[in-house]
C-alpha atoms as a PDB file:
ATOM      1  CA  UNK A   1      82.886 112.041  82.193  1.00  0.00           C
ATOM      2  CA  UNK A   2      83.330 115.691  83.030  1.00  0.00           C
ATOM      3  CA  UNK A   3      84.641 116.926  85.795  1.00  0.00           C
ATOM      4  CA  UNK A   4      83.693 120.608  87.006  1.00  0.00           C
ATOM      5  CA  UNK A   5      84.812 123.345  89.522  1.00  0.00           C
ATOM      6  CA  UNK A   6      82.451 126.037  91.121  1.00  0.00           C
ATOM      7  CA  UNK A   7      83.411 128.952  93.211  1.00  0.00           C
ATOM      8  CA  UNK A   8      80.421 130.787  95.283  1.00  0.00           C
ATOM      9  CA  UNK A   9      80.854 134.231  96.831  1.00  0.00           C
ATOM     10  CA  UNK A  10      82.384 132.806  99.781  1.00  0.00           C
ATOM     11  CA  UNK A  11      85.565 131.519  97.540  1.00  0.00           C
ATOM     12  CA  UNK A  12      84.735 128.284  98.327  1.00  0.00           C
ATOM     13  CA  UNK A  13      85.536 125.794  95.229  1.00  0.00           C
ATOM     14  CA  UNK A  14      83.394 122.948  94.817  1.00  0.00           C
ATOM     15  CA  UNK A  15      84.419 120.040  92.615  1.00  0.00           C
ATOM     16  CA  UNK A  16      81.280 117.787  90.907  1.00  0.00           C
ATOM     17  CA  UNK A  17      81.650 114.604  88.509  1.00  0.00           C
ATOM     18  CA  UNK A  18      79.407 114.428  85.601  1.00  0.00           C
ATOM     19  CA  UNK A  19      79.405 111.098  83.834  1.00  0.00           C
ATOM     20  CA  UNK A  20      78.087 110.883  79.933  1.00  0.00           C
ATOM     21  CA  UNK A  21      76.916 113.840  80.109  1.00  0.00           C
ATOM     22  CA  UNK A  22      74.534 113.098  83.465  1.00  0.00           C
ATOM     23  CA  UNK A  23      75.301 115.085  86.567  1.00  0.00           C
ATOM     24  CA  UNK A  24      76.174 112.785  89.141  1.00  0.00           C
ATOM     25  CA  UNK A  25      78.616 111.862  92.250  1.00  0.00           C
ATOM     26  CA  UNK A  26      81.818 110.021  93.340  1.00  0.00           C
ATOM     27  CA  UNK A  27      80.179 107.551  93.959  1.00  0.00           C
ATOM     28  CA  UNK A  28      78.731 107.097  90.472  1.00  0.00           C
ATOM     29  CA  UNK A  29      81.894 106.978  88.894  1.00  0.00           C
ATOM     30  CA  UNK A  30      82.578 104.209  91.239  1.00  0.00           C
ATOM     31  CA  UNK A  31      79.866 102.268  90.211  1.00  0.00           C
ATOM     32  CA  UNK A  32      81.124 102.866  86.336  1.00  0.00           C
ATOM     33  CA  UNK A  33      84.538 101.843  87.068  1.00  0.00           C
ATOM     34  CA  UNK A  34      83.549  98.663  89.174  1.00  0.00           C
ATOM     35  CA  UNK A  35      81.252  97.732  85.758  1.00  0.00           C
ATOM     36  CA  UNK A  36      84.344  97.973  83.471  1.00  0.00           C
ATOM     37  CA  UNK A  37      86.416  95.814  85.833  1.00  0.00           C
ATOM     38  CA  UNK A  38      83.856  93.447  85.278  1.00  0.00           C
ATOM     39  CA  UNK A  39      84.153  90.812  82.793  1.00  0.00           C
ATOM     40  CA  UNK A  40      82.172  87.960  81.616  1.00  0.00           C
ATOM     41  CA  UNK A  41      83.401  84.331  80.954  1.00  0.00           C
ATOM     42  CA  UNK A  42      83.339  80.607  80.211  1.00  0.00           C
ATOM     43  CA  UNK A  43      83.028  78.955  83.250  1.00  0.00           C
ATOM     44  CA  UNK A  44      84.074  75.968  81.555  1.00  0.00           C
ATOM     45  CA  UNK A  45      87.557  77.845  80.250  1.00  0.00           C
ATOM     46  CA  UNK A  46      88.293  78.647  83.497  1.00  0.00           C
ATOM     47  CA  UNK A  47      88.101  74.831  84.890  1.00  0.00           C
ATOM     48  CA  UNK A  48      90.444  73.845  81.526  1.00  0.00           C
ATOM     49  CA  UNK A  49      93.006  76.742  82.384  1.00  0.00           C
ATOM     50  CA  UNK A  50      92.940  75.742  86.324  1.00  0.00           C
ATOM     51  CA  UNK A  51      93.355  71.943  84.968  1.00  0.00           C
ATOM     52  CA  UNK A  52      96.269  73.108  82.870  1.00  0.00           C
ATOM     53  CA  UNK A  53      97.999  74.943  85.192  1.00  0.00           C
ATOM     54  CA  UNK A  54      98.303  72.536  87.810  1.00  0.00           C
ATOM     55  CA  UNK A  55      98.154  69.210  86.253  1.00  0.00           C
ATOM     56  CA  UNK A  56      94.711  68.163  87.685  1.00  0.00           C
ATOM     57  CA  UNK A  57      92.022  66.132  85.797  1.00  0.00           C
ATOM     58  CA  UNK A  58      89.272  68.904  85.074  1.00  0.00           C
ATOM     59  CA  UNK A  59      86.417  66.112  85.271  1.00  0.00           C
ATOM     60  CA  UNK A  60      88.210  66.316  89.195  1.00  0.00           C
ATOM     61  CA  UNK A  61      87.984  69.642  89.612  1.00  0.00           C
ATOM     62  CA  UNK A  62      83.999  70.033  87.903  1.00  0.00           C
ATOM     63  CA  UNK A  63      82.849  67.056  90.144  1.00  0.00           C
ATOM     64  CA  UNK A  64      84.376  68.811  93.202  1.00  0.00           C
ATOM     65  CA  UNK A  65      82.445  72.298  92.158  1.00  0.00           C
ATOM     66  CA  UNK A  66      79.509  70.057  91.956  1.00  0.00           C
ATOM     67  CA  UNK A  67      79.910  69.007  95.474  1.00  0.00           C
ATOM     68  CA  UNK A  68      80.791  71.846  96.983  1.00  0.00           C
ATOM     69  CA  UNK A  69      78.527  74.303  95.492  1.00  0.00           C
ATOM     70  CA  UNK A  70      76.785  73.417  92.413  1.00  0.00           C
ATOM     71  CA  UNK A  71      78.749  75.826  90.597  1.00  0.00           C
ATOM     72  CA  UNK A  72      77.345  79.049  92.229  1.00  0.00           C
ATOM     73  CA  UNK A  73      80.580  81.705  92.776  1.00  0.00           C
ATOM     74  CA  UNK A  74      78.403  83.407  95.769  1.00  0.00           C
ATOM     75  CA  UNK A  75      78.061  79.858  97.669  1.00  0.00           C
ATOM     76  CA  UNK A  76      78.977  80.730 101.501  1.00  0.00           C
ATOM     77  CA  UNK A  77      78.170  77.979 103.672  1.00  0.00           C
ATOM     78  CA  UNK A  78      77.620  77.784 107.916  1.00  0.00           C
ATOM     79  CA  UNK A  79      81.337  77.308 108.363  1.00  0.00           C
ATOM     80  CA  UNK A  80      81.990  80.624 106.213  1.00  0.00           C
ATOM     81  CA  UNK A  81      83.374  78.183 103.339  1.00  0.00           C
ATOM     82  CA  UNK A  82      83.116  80.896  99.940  1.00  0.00           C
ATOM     83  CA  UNK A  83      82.897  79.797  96.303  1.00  0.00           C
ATOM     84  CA  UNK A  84      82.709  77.907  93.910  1.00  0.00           C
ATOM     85  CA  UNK A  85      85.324  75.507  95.270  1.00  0.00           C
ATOM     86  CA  UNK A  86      84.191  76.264  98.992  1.00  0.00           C
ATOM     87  CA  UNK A  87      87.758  78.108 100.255  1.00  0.00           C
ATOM     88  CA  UNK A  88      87.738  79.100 103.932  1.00  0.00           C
ATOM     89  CA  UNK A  89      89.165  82.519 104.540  1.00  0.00           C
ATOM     90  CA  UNK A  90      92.624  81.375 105.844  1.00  0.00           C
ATOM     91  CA  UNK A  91      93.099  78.999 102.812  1.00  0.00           C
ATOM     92  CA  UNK A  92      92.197  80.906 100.223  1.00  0.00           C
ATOM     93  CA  UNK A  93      94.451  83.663 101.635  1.00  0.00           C
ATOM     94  CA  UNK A  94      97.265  81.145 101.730  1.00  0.00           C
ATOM     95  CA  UNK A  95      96.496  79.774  98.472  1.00  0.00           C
ATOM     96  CA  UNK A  96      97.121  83.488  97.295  1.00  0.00           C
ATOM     97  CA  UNK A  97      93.392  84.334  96.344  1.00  0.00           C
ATOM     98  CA  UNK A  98      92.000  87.840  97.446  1.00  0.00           C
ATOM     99  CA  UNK A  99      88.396  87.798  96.124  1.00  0.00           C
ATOM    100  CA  UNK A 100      87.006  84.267  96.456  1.00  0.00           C
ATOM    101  CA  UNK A 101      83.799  85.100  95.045  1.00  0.00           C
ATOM    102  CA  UNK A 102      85.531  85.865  92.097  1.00  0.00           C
ATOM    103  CA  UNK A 103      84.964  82.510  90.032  1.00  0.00           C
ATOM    104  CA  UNK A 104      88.628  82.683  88.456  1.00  0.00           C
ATOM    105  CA  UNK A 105      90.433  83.068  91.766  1.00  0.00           C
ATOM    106  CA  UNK A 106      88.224  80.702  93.296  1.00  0.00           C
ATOM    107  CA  UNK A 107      88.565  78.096  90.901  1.00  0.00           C
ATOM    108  CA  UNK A 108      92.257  78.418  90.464  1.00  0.00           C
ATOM    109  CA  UNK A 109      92.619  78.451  94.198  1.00  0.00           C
ATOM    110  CA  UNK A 110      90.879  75.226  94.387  1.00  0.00           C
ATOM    111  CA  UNK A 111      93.217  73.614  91.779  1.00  0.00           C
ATOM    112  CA  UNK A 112      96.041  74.537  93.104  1.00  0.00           C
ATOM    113  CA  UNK A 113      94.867  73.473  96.715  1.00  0.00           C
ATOM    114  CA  UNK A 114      93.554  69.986  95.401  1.00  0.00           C
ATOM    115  CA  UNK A 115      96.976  69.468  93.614  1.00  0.00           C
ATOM    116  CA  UNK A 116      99.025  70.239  96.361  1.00  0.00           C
ATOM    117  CA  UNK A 117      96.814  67.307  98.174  1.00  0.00           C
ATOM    118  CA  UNK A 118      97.109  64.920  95.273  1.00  0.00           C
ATOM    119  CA  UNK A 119     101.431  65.059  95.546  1.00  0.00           C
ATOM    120  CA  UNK A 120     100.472  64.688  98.897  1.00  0.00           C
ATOM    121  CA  UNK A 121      99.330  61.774  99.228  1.00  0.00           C
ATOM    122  CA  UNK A 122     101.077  60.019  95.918  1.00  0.00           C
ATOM    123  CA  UNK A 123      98.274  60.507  93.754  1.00  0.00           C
ATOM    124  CA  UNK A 124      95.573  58.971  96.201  1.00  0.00           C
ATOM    125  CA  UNK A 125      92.663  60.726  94.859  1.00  0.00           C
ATOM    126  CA  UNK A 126      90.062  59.456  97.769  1.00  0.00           C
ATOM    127  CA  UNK A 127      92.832  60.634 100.482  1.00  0.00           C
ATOM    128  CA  UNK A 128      93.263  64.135  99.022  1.00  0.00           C
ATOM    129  CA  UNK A 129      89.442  64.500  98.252  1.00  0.00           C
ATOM    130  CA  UNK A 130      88.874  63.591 102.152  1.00  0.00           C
ATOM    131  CA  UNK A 131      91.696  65.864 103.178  1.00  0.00           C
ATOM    132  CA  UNK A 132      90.404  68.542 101.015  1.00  0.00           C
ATOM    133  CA  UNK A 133      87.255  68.473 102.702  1.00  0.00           C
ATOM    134  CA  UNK A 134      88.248  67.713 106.594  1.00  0.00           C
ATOM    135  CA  UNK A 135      91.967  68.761 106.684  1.00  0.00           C
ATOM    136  CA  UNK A 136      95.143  66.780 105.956  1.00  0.00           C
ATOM    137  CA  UNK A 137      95.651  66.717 109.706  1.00  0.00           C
ATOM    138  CA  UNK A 138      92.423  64.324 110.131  1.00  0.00           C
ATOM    139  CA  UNK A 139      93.448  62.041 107.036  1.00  0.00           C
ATOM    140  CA  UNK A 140      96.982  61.887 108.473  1.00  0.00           C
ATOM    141  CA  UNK A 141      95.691  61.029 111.943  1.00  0.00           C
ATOM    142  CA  UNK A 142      93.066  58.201 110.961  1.00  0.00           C
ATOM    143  CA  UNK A 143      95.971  57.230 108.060  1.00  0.00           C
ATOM    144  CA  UNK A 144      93.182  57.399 105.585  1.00  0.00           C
ATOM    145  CA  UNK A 145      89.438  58.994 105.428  1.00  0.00           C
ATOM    146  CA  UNK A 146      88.115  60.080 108.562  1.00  0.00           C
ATOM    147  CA  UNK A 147      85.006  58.367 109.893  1.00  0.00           C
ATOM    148  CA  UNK A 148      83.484  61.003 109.755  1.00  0.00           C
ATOM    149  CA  UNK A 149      80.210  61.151 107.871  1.00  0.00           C
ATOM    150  CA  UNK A 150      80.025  64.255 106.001  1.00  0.00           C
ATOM    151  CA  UNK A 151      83.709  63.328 104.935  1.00  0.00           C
ATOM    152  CA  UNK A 152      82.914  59.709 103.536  1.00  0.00           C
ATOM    153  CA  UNK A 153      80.347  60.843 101.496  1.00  0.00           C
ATOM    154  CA  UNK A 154      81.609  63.685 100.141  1.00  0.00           C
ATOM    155  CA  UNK A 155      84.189  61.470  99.137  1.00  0.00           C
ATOM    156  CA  UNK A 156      82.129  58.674  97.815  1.00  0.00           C
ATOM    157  CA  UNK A 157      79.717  61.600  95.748  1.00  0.00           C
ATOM    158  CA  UNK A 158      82.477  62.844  93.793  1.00  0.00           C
ATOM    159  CA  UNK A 159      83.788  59.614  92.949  1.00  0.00           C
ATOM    160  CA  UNK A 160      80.322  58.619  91.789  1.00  0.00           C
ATOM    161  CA  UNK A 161      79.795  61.762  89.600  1.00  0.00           C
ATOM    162  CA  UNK A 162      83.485  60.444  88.007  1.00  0.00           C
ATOM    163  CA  UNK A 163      82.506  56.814  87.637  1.00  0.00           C
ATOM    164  CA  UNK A 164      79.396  58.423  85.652  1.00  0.00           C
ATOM    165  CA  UNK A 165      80.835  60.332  83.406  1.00  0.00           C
ATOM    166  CA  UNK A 166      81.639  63.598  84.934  1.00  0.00           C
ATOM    167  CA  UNK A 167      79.029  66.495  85.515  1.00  0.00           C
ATOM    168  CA  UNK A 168      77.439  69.304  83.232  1.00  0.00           C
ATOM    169  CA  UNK A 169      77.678  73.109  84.479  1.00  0.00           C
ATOM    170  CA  UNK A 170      74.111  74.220  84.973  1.00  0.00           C
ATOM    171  CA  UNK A 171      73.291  76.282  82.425  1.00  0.00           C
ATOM    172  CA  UNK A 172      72.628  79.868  84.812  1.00  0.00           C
ATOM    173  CA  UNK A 173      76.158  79.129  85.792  1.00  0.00           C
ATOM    174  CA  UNK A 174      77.360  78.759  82.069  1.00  0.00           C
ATOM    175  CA  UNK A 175      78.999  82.181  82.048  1.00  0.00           C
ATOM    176  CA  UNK A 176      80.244  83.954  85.310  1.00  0.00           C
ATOM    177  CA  UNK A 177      80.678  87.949  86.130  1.00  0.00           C
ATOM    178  CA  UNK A 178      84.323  88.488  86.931  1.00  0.00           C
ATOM    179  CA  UNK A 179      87.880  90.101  87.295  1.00  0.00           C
ATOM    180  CA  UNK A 180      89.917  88.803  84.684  1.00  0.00           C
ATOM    181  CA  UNK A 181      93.998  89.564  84.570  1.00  0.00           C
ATOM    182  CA  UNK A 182      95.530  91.722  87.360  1.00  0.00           C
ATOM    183  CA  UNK A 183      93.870  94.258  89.287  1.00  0.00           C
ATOM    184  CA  UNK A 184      96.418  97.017  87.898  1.00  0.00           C
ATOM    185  CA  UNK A 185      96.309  95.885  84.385  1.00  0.00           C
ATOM    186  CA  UNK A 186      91.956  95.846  84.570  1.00  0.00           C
ATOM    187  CA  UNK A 187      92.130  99.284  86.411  1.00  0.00           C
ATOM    188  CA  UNK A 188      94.431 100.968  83.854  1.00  0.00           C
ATOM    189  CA  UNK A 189      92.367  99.079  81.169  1.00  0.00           C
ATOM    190  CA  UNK A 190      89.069 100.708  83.041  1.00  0.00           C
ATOM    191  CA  UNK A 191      90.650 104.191  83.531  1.00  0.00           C
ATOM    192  CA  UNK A 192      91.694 104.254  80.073  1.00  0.00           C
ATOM    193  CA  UNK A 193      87.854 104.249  79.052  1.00  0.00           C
ATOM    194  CA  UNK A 194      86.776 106.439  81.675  1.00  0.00           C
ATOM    195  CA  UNK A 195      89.593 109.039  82.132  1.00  0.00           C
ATOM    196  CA  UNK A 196      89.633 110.832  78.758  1.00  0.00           C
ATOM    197  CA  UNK A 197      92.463 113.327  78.035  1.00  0.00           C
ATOM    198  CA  UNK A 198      90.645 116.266  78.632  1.00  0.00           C
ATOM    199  CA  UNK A 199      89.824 114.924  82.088  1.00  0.00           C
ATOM    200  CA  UNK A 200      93.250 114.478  83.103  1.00  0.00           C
ATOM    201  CA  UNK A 201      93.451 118.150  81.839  1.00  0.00           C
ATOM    202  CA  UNK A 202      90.756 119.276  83.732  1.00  0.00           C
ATOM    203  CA  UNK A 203      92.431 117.739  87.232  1.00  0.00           C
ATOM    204  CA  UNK A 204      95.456 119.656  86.411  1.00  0.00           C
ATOM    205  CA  UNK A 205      94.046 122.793  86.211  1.00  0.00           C
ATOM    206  CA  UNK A 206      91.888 122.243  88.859  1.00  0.00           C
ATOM    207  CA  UNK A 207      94.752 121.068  91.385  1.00  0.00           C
ATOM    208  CA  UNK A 208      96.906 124.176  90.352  1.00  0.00           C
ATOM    209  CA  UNK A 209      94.096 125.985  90.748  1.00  0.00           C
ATOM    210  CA  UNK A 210      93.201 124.751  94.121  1.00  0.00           C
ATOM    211  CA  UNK A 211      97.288 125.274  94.447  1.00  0.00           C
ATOM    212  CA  UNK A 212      97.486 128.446  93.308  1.00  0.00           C
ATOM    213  CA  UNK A 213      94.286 129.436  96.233  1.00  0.00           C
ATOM    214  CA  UNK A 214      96.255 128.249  98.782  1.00  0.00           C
ATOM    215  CA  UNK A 215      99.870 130.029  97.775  1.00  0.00           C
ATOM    216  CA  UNK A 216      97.472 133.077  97.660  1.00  0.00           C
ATOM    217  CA  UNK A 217      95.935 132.363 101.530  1.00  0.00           C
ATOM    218  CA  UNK A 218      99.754 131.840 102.589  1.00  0.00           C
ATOM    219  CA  UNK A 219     100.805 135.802 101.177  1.00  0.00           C
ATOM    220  CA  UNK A 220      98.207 137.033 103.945  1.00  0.00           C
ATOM    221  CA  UNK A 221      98.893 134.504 106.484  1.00  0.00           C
ATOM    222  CA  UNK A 222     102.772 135.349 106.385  1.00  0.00           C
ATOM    223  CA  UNK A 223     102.581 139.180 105.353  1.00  0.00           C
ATOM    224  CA  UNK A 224     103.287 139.880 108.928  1.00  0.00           C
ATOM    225  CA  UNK A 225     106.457 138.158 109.425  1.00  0.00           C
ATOM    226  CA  UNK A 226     108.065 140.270 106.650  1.00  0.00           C
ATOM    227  CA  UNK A 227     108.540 136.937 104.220  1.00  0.00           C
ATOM    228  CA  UNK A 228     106.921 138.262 101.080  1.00  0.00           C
ATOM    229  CA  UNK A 229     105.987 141.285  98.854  1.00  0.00           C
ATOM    230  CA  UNK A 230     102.305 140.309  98.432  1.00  0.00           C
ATOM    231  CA  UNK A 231     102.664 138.419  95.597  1.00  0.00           C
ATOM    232  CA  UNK A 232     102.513 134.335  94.767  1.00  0.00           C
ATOM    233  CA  UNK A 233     106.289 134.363  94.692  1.00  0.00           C
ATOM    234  CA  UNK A 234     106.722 135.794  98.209  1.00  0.00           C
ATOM    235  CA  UNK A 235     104.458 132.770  99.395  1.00  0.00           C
ATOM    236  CA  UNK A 236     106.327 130.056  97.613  1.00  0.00           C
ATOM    237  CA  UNK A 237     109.383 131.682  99.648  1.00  0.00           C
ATOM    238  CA  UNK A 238     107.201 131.725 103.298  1.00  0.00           C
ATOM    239  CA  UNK A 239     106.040 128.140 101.823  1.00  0.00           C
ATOM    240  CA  UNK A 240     110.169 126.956 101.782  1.00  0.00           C
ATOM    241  CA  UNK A 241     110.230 127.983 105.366  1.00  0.00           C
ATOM    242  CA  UNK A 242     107.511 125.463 106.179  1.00  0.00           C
ATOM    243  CA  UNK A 243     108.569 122.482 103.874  1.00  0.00           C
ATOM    244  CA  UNK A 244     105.053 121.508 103.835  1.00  0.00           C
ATOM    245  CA  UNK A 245     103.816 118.330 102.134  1.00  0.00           C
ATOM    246  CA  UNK A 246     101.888 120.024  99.803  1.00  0.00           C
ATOM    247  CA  UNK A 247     104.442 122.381  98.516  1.00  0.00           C
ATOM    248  CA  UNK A 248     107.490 119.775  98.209  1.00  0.00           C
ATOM    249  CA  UNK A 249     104.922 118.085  95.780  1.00  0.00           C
ATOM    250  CA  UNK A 250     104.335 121.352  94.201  1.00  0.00           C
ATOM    251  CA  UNK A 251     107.988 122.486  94.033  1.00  0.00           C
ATOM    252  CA  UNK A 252     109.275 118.830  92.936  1.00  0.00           C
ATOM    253  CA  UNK A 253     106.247 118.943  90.316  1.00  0.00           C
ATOM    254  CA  UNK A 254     107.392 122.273  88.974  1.00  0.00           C
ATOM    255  CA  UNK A 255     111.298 121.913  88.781  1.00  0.00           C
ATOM    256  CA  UNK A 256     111.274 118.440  86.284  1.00  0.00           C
ATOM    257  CA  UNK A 257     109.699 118.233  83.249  1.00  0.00           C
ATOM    258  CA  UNK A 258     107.138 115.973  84.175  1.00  0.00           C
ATOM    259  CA  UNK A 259     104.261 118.878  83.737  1.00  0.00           C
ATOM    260  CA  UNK A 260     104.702 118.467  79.982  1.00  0.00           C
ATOM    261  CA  UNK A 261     104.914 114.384  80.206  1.00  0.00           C
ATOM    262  CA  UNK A 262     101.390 115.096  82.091  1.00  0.00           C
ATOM    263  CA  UNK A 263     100.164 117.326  79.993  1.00  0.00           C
ATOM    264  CA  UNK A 264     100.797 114.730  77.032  1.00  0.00           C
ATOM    265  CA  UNK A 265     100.031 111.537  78.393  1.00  0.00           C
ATOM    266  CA  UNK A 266      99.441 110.005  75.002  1.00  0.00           C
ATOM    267  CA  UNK A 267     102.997 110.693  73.902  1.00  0.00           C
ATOM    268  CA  UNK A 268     104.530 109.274  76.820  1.00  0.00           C
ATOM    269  CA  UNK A 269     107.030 106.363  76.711  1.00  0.00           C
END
């Protein structure tokens, strides 16, 4: 990635992106990041780790995917159920999960959600199964499964599938596109990759550049009132006048050390 600044004869500066060596846009670089946050994986080591974590049998949790969605992490049903597990918007959010197409979050939402059922109701697996799919509220109220239909045999399915043996992931859902680790560690991971060095030396000249421009613009613009001598130096003294945003990031940029720490981003500590 390379990125590039062009001045016409109007002084305006125009900033462009090229990535490998192909001109391209914003947007592109988007696209290349999103790929690198991207990972594949076992969707089967994702069902052991969820099992792990929370102490739930992972024949339970595989039978349940079954049910729900046959495995597929882009499931969405009428209700607006998402996942593999089938979270609704408001439990997945409380369950902590932020992307529940993402099989990982989904999966480990749905462990955590089912386990939280099971201590429930004292390890009752029908109970939390039916209060997994129609609320705890309904199983509480009929003290048991609901007679509702959809309930009882969604119940009665996944107890079959255990009785039988468990279930086998389909084989197009073997391995599953997605997010692994946290968001920050993935997109310093990804920027690492894509950001090279000479990049991050590039946006420094280019912002002190840009910087510079405007210092320049503010000489003219405050000539008038007497506050400088026509050079850079009697801007940065109109510029304390103002206290702008821009130039309190400037001046507190300038007056530490941290231009060299930039400039060496390999060697920091």
């Amino acid at each position: 990635m390379k990125i590039t600044s062009v001045t016409d004869a109007n002084g305006i500066t125009t900033t462009t992106i090229d990535t490998n060596g192909v001109s391209g846009t914003s947007s592109d670089f988007s696209s290349q990041l999103d790929e690198q946050l991207k990972t594949s994986t076992s969707l089967e080591s994702i069902f052991e780790k969820a099992a792990q974590t929370y102490g739930v049998d992972v024949e339970l949790l595989k039978a349940m995917a079954k049910a729900e969605s046959d495995f597929d992490p882009n499931a969405t049903s009428k209700s607006g159920a998402m996942g593999i597990m089938q979270l609704m918007p408001g439990t997945a959010k409380g369950l902590g999960v932020t992307d529940a197409y993402d099989p990982e979050q989904n999966i480990m939402g749905g462990a955590k959600y089912i386990a939280s059922l099971l201590e429930k109701y004292n390890g009752n697996i029908s109970y939390a199964l039916a209060a997994y799919n129609a609320g705890s509220g309904n199983v509480d109220k009929y003290d048991g499964i609901p007679p509702f239909e959809e309930t009882q045999n969604y119940v009665t399915k996944i107890l079959g599938y255990l009785q039988d043996g468990g279930v086998e992931i389909p084989d197009q859902w073997t391995t599953v596109t997605g997010r692994s680790g946290t968001v920050e560690n993935t997109l310093t991971d990804a920027l690492k990759q894509l950001f090279t060095r000479e990049d991050y030396e590039d946006f420094l000249r280019l912002f002190l550049e840009r910087l510079s421009q405007r210092l320049e613009e503010k000489v003219t613009a405050i000539g008038d009132a007497g506050t400088g001598d026509g050079s850079v130096s009697g801007a940065v003294s109109g510029a304390q006048q103002e206290e702008s945003d821009a130039y309190i990031a400037f001046r507190n940029f300038g007056n530490t050390n941290r231009m060299a720490v930039y400039l060496r981003p390999s060697e920091k500590k």
